[in-house]
Protein backbone atom coordinates (compact mmCIF):
# COMPACT_ATOMS: atom_id res chain seq x y z
CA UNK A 1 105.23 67.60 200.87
CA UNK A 2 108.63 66.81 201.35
CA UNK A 3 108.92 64.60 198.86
CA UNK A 4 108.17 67.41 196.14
CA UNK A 5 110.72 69.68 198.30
CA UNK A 6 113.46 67.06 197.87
CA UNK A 7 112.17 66.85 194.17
CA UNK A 8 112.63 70.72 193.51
CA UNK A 9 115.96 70.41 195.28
CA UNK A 10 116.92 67.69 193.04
CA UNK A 11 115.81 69.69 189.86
CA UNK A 12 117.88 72.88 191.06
CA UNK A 13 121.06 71.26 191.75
CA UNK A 14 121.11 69.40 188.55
CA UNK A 15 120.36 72.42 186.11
CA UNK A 16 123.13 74.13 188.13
CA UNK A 17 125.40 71.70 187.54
CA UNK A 18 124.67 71.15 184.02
CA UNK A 19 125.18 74.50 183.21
CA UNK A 20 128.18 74.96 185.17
CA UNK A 21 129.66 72.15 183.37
CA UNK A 22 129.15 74.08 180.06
CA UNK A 23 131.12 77.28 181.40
CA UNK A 24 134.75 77.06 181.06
CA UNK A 25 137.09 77.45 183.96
CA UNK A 26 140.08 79.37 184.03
CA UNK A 27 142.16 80.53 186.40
CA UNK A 28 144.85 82.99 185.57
CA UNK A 29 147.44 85.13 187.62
CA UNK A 30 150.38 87.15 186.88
CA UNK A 31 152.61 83.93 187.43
CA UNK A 32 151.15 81.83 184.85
CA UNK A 33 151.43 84.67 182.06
CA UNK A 34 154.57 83.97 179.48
CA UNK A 35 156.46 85.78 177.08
CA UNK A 36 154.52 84.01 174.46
CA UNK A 37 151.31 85.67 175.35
CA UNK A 38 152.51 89.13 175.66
CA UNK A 39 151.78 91.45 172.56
CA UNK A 40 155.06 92.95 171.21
CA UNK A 41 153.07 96.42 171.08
CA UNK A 42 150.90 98.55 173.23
CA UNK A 43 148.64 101.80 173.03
CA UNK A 44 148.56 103.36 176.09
CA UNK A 45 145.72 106.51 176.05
CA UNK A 46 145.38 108.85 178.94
CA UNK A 47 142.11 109.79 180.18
CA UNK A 48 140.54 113.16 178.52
CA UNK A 49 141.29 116.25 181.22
CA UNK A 50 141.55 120.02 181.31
CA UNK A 51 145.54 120.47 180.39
CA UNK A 52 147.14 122.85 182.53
CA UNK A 53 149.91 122.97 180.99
CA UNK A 54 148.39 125.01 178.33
CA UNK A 55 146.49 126.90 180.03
CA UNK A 56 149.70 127.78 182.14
CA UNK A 57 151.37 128.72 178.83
CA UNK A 58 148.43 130.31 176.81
CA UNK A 59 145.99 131.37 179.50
CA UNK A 60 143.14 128.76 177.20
CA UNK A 61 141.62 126.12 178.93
CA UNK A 62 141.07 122.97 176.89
CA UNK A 63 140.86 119.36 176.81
CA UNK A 64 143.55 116.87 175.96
CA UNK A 65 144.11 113.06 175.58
CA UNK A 66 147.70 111.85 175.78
CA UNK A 67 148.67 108.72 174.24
CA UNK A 68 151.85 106.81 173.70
CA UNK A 69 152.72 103.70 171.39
CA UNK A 70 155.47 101.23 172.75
CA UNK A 71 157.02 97.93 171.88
CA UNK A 72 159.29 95.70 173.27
CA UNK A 73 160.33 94.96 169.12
CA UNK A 74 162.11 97.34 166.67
CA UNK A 75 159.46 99.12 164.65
CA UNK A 76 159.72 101.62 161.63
CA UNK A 77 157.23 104.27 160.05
CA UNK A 78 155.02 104.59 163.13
CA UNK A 79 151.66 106.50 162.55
CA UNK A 80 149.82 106.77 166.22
CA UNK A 81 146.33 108.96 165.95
CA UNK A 82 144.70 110.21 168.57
CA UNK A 83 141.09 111.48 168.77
CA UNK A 84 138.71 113.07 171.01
CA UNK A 85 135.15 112.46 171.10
CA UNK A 86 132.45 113.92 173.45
CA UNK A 87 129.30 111.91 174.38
CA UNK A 88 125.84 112.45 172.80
CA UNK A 89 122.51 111.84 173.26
CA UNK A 90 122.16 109.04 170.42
CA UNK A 91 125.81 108.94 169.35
CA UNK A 92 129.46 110.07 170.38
CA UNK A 93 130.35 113.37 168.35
CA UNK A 94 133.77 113.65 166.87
CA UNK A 95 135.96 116.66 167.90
CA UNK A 96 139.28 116.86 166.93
CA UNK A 97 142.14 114.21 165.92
CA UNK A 98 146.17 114.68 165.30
CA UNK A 99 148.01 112.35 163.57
CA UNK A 100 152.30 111.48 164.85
CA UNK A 101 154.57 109.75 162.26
CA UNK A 102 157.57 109.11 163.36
CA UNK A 103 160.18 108.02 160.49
CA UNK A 104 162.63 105.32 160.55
CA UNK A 105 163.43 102.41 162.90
CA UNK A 106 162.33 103.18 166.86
CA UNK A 107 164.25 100.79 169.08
CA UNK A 108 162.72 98.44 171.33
CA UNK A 109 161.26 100.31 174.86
CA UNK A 110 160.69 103.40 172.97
CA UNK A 111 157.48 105.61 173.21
CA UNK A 112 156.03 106.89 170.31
CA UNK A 113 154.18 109.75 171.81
CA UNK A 114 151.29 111.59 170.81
CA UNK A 115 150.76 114.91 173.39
CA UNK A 116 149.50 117.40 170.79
CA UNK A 117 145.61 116.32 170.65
CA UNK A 118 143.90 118.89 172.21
CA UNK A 119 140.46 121.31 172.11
CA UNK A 120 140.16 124.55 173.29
CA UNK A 121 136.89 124.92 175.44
CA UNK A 122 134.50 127.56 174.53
CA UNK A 123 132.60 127.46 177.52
CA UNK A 124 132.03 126.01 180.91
CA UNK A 125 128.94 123.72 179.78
CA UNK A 126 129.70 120.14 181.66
CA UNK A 127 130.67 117.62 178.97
CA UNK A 128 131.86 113.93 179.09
CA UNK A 129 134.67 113.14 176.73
CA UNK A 130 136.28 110.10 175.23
CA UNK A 131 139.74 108.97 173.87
CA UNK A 132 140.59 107.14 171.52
CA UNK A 133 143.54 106.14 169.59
CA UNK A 134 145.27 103.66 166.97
CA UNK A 135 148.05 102.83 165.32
CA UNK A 136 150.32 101.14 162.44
CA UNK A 137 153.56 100.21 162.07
CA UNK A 138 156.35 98.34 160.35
CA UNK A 139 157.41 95.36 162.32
CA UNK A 140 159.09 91.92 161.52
CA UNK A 141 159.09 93.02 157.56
CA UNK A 142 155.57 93.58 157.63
CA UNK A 143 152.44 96.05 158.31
CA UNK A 144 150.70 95.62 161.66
CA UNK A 145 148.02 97.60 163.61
CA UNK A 146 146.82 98.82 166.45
CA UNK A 147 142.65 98.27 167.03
CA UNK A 148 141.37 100.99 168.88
CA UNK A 149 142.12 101.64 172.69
CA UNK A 150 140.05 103.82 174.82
CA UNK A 151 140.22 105.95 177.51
CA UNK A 152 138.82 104.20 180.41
CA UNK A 153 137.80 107.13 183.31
CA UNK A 154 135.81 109.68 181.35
CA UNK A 155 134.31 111.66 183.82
CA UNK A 156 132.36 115.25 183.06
CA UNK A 157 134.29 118.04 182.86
CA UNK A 158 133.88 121.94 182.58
CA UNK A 159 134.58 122.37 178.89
CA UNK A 160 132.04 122.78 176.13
CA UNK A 161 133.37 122.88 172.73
């Protein structure tokens, strides 16, 4: 009986070390990170909420995604688009989507900002929203862009559209 304990014992710790020795091992913290590895762009989306500031100035309740585009590079002819989707049953359902362009050369540190992408609610119904947004610019003498970035705290919110 204890032999076929010691056995099983034997069995387990080598499968765990095989596979273990298949899985890479990395270790990263904030010190080890270079210049190198840092992108020369960023997206940076908000999370979808009710904007008071419109409602302040309109009296309409809606919801909004802010998003910015920044790089530590000059860039020229900046196009940043921001969308909102709401969550479905089988799929996400588009809602709305502005487009900035901003013109010329944008010096290094500068946002690109896109605050304008908003939906007025047409009723109190509890829906979950998304963000998303992307972008393309002119950098280093040629085109580059932005994948998608998504909001990341979508929570429910009173505002059916």
């Amino acid at each position: 009986m204890l032999n076929l304990r010691a056995t099983k014992s034997f069995v387990l710790i080598s499968c765990l070390t095989a596979v273990s020795s298949l899985l890479p091992i990395q270790s990263v913290s904030a010190a080890d990170t270079t210049d190198k590895e840092k992108l020369p762009c960023r997206i940076q989306i908000n999370s979808p909420h009710i904007s008071s500031n419109i409602f302040r100035k309109t009296g309409l309740r809606a919801v909004k995604v802010n998003a910015f585009s920044i790089c530590n590079v000059p860039q020229s002819n900046v196009t940043l688009t921001v969308e909102i989707w709401k969550n479905g049953i089988f799929s996400n359902h588009f809602v709305f989507k502005t487009i900035t362009r901003s013109v010329g050369t944008t010096s290094p540190g500068r946002k690109i900002p896109n605050y304008n992408t908003f939906k007025v609610c047409t009723s109190f119904e509890s829906t979950t929203y998304n963000g998303v947004a992307h972008s393309k610019a002119f950098i280093n003498s040629k085109w580059q862009y932005a994948r998608d970035t998504f909001s990341i705290k979508n929570k429910p919110l009173k505002c059916g559209t």
